[in-house]
Protein backbone atom coordinates (compact mmCIF):
# COMPACT_ATOMS: atom_id res chain seq x y z
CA UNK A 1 -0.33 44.83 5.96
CA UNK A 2 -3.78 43.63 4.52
CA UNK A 3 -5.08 40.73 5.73
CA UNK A 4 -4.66 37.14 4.40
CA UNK A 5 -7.96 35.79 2.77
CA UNK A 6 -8.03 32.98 1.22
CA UNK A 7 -9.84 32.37 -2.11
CA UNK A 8 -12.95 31.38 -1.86
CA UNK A 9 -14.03 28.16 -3.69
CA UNK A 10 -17.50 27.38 -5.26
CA UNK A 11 -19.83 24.18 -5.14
CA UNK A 12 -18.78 22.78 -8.38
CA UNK A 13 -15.21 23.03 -7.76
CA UNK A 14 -15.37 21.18 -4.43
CA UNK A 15 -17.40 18.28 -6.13
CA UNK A 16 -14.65 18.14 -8.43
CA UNK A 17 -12.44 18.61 -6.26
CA UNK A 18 -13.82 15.33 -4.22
CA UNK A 19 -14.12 13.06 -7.05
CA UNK A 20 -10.69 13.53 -8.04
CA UNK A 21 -9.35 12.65 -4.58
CA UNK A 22 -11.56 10.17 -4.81
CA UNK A 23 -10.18 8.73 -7.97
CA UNK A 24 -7.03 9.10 -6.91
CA UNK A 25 -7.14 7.73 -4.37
CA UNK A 26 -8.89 4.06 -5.57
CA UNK A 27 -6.50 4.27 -8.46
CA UNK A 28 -3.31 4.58 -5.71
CA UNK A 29 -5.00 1.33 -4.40
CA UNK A 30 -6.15 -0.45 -7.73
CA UNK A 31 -2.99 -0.06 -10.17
CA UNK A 32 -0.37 -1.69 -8.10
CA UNK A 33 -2.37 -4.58 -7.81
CA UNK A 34 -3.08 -4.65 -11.53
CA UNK A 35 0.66 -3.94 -12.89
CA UNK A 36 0.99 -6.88 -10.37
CA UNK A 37 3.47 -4.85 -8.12
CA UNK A 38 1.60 -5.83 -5.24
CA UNK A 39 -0.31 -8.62 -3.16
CA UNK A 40 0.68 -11.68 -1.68
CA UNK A 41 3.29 -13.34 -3.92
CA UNK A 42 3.15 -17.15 -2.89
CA UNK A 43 6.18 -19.59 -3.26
CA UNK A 44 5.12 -23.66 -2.51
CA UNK A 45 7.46 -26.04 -2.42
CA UNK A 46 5.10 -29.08 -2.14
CA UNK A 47 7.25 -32.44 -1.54
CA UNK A 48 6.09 -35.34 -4.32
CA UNK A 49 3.92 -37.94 -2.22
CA UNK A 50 3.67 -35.63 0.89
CA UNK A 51 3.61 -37.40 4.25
CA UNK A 52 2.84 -35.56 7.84
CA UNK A 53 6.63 -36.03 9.13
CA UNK A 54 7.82 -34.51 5.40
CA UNK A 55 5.81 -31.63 5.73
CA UNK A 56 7.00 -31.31 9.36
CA UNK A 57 3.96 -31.85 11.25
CA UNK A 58 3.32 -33.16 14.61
CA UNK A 59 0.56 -35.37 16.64
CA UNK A 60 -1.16 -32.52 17.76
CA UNK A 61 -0.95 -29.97 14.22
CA UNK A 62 -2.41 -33.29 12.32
CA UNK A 63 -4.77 -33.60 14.84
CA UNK A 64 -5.71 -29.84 14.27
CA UNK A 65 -5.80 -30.10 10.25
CA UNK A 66 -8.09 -32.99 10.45
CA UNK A 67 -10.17 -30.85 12.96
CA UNK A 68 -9.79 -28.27 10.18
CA UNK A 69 -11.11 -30.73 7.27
CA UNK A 70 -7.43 -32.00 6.06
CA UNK A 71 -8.15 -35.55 6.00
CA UNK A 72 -4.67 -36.37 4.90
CA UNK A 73 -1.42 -34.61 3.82
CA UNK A 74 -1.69 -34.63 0.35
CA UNK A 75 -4.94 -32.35 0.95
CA UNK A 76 -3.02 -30.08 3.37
CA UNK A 77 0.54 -30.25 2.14
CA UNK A 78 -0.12 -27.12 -0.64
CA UNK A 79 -1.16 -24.54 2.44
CA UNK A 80 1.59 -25.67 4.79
CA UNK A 81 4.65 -25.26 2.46
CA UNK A 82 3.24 -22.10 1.09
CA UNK A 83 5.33 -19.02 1.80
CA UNK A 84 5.42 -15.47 1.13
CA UNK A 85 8.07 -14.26 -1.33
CA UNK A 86 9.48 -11.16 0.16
CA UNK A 87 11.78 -10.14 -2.78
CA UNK A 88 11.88 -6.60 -4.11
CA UNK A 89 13.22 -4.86 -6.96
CA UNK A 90 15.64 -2.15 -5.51
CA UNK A 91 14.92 0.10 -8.20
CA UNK A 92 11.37 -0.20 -7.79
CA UNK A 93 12.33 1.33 -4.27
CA UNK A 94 14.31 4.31 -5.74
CA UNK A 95 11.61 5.26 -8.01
CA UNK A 96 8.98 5.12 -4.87
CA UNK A 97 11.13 7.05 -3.53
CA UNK A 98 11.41 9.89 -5.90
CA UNK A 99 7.91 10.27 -6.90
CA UNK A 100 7.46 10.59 -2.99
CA UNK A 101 10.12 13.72 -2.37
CA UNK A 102 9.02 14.61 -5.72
CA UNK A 103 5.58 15.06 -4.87
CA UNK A 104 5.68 16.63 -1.55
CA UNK A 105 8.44 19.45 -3.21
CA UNK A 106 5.50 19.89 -5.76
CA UNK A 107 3.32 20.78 -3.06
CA UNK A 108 5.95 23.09 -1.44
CA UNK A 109 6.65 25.12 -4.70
CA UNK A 110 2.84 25.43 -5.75
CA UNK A 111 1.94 26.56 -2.16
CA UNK A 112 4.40 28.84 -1.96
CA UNK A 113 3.22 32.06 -2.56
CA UNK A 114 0.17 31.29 0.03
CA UNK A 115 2.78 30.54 3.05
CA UNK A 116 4.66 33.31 2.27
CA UNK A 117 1.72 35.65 2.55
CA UNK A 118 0.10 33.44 5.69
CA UNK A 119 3.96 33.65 7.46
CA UNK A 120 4.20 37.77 6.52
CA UNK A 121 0.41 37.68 8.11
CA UNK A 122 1.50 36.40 11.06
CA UNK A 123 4.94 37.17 11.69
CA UNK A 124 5.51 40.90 10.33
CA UNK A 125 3.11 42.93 11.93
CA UNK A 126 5.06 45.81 11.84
């Protein structure tokens, strides 16, 4: 059996080939934050006429927001009762996951006529 060589790629096409990964790969990163599926979703639940004891503070965390600049509660009371909203959208989830299995069985059927011939390389020397 002949020997497995693979095919050879020029210059150009690797350039390409790098600025599409690269594109890809800042667009994977940019358009979830732009279609505002991700980032850190805030909820605040800021009591009218915030006191320390409302906001559930202590002597020594009031003492530590002062050393911090927080003069008083009102200043401090919209960073304290801030809290991450860690809702999701289930099928948000099922669609992740199909363009994941989708994508990597993509890979599989495109490569497979090179693993074929790199497994018959390997495995039927006969």
């Amino acid at each position: 059996m002949a020997k497995y060589t693979p095919p050879v790629q020029g210059k150009l096409g690797q350039m390409i080939d790098v600025v599409v990964l690269l594109v890809m790969t800042i667009g994977s990163l940019y358009i979830p934050l732009w279609l505002g599926l991700a980032g850190s979703a805030h909820e605040s639940n800021v009591p009218e006429n915030p006191t320390w004891e409302s906001l559930g503070q202590n002597a020594v965390m009031v003492e530590k927001w002062n050393q911090l600049g927080y003069a008083d509660a009102a200043s401090a009371a919209e960073l304290i009762s801030s809290r991450f909203d860690y809702s999701f959208s289930i099928s948000s989830l099922l669609v992740m996951i199909v363009v994941i299995v989708g994508y990597y069985a993509i890979m599989l059927r495109f490569s497979e006529k090179e693993y074929r011939e790199v497994i018959a390389e390997k495995f039927n020397q006969s």
